[in-house]
N, C-alpha and C. Protein backbone atom coordinates (compact mmCIF):
# COMPACT_ATOMS: atom_id res chain seq x y z
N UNK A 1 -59.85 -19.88 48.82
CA UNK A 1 -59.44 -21.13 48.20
C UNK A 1 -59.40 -22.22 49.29
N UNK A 2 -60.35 -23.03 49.33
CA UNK A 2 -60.05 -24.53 50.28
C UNK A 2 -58.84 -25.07 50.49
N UNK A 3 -58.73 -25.39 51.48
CA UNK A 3 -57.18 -26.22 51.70
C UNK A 3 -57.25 -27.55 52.61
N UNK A 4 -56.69 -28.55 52.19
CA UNK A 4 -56.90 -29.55 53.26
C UNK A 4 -55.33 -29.93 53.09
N UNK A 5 -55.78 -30.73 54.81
CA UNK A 5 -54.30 -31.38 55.41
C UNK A 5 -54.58 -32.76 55.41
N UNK A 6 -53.14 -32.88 55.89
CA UNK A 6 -52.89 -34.57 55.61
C UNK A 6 -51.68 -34.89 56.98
N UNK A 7 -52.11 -35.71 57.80
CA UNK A 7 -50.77 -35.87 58.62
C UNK A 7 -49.86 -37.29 57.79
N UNK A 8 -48.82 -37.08 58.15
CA UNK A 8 -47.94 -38.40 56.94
C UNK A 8 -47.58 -39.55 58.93
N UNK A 9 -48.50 -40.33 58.31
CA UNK A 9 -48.26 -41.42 59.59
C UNK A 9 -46.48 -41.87 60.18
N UNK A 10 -45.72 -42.02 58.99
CA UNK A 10 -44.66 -42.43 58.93
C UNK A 10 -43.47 -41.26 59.20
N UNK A 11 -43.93 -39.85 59.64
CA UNK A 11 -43.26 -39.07 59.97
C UNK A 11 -43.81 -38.69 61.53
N UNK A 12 -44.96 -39.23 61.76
CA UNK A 12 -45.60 -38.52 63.20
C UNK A 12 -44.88 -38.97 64.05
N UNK A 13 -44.73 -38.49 65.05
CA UNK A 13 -43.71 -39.20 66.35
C UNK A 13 -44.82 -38.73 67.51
N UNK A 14 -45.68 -38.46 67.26
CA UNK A 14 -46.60 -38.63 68.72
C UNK A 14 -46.29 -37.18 69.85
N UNK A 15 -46.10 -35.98 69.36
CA UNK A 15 -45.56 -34.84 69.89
C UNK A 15 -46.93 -34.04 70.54
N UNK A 16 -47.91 -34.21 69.50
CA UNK A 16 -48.97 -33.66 69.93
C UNK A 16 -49.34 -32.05 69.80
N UNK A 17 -48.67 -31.65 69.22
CA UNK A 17 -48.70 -30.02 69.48
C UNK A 17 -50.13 -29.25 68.77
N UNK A 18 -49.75 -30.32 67.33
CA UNK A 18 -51.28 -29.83 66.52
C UNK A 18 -52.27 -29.99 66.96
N UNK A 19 -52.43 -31.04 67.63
CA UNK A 19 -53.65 -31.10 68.65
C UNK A 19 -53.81 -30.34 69.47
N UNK A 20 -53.04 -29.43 70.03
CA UNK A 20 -52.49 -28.69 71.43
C UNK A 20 -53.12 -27.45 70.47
N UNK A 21 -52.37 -26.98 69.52
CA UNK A 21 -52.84 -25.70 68.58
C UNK A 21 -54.25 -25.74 67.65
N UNK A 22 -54.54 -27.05 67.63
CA UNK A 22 -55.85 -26.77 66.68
C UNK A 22 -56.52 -27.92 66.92
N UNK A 23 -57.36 -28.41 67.91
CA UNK A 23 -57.92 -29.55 68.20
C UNK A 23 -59.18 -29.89 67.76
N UNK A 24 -59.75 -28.62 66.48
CA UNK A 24 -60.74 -28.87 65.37
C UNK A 24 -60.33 -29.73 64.25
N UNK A 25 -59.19 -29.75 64.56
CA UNK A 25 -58.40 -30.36 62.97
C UNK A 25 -58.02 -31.53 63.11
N UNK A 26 -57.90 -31.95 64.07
CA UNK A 26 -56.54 -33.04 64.65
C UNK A 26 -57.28 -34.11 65.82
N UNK A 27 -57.07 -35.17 65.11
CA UNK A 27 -57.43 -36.49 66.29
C UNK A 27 -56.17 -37.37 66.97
N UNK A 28 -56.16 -37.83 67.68
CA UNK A 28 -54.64 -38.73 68.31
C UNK A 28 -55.52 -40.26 68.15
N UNK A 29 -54.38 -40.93 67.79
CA UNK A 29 -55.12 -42.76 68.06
C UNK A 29 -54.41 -43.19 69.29
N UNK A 30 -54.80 -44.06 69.51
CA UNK A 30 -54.21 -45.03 70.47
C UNK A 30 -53.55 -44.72 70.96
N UNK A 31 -52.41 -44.45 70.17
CA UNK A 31 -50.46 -44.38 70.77
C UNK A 31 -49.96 -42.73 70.67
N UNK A 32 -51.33 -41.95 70.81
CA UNK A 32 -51.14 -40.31 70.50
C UNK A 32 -50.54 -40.02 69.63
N UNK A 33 -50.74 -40.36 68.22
CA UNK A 33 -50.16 -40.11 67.37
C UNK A 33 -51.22 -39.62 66.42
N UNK A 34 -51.33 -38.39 65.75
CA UNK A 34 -52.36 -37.63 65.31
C UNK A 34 -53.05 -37.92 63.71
N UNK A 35 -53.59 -37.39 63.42
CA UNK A 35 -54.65 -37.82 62.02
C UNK A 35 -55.41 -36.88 62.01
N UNK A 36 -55.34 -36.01 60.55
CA UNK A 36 -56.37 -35.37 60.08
C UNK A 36 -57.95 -35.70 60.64
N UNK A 37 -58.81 -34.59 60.95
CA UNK A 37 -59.98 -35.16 60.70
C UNK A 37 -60.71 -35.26 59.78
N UNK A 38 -61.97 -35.69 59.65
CA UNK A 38 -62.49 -36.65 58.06
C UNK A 38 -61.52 -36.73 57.02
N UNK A 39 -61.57 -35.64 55.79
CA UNK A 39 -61.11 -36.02 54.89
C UNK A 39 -59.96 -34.85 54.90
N UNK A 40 -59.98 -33.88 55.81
CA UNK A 40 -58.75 -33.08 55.89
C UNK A 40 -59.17 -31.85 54.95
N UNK A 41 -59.82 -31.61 55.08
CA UNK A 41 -60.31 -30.15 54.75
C UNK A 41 -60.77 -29.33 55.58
N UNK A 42 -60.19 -28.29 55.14
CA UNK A 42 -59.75 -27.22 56.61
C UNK A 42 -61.19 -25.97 56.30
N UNK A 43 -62.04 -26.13 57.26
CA UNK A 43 -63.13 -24.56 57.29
C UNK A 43 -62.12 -23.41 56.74
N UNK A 44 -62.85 -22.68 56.12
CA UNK A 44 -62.05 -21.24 56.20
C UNK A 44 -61.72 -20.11 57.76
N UNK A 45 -62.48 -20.53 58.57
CA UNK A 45 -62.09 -19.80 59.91
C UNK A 45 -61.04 -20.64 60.64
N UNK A 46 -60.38 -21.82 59.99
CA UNK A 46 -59.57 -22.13 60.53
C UNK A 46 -58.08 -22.32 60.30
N UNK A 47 -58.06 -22.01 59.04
CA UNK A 47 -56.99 -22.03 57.67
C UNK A 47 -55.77 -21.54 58.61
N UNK A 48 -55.79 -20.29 59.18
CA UNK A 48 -54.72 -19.60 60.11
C UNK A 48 -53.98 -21.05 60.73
N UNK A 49 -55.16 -21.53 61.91
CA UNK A 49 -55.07 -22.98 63.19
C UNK A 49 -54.36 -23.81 62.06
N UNK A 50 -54.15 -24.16 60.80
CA UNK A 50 -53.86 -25.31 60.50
C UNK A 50 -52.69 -24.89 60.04
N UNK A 51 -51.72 -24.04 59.24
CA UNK A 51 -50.89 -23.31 58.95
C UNK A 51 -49.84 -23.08 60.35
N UNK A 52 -50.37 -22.67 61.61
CA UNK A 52 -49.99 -22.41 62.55
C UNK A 52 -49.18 -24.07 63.29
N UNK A 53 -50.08 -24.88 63.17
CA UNK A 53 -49.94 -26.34 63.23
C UNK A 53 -48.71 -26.64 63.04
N UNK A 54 -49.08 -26.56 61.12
CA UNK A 54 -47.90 -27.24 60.30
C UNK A 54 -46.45 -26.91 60.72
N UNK A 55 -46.51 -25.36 60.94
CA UNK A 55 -45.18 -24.59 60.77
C UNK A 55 -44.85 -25.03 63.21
N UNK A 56 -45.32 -25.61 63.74
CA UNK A 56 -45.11 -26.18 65.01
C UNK A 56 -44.93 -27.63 65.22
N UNK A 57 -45.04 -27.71 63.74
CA UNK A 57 -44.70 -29.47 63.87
C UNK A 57 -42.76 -29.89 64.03
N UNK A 58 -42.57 -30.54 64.71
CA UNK A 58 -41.22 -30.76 64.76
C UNK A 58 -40.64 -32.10 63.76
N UNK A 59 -41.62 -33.02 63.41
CA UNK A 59 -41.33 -33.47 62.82
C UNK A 59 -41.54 -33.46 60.95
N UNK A 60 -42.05 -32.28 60.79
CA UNK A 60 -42.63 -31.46 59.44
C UNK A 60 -43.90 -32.96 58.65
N UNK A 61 -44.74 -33.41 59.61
CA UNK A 61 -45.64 -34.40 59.05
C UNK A 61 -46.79 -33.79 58.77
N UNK A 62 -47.16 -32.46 58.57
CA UNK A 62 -48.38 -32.00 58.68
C UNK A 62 -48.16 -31.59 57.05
N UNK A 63 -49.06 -32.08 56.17
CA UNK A 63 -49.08 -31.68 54.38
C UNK A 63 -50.01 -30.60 54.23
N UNK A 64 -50.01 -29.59 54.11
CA UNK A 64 -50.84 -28.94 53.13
C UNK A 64 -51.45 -28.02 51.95
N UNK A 65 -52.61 -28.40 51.22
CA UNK A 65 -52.31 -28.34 49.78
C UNK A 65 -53.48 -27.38 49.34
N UNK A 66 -52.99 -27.03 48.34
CA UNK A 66 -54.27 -26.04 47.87
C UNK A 66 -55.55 -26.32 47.04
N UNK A 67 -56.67 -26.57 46.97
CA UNK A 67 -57.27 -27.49 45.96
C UNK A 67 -57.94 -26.22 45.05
């Protein structure tokens, strides 16, 4: 089953970790503060990396959903 993520801008605090754990998934802007890449749909060899992410986020901004 596909799954895509979503980082919530207004919860990111710039920690970086998802990037640190899955840097297929995850871009930083400017002020290192992270963003899905393209449209946030996760490969299946990476489903684990993005799950792993979410549950290392300290500020719980990482969404993800089942389509």
């Amino acid at each position: 089953m596909p799954i895509r993520l979503r980082v919530d801008p207004d919860k990111c605090q710039g920690h970086s970790r998802c990037k640190s754990l899955a840097p297929e998934l995850f871009e930083l802007d400017e002020f290192g503060n992270a963003h899905e890449m393209g449209d946030g749909t996760v490969p299946e060899a990476l489903v684990d990396k993005a799950y792993l992410a979410q549950s290392n986020c300290p500020e719980l901004a990482i969404e993800i959903s089942e389509e």
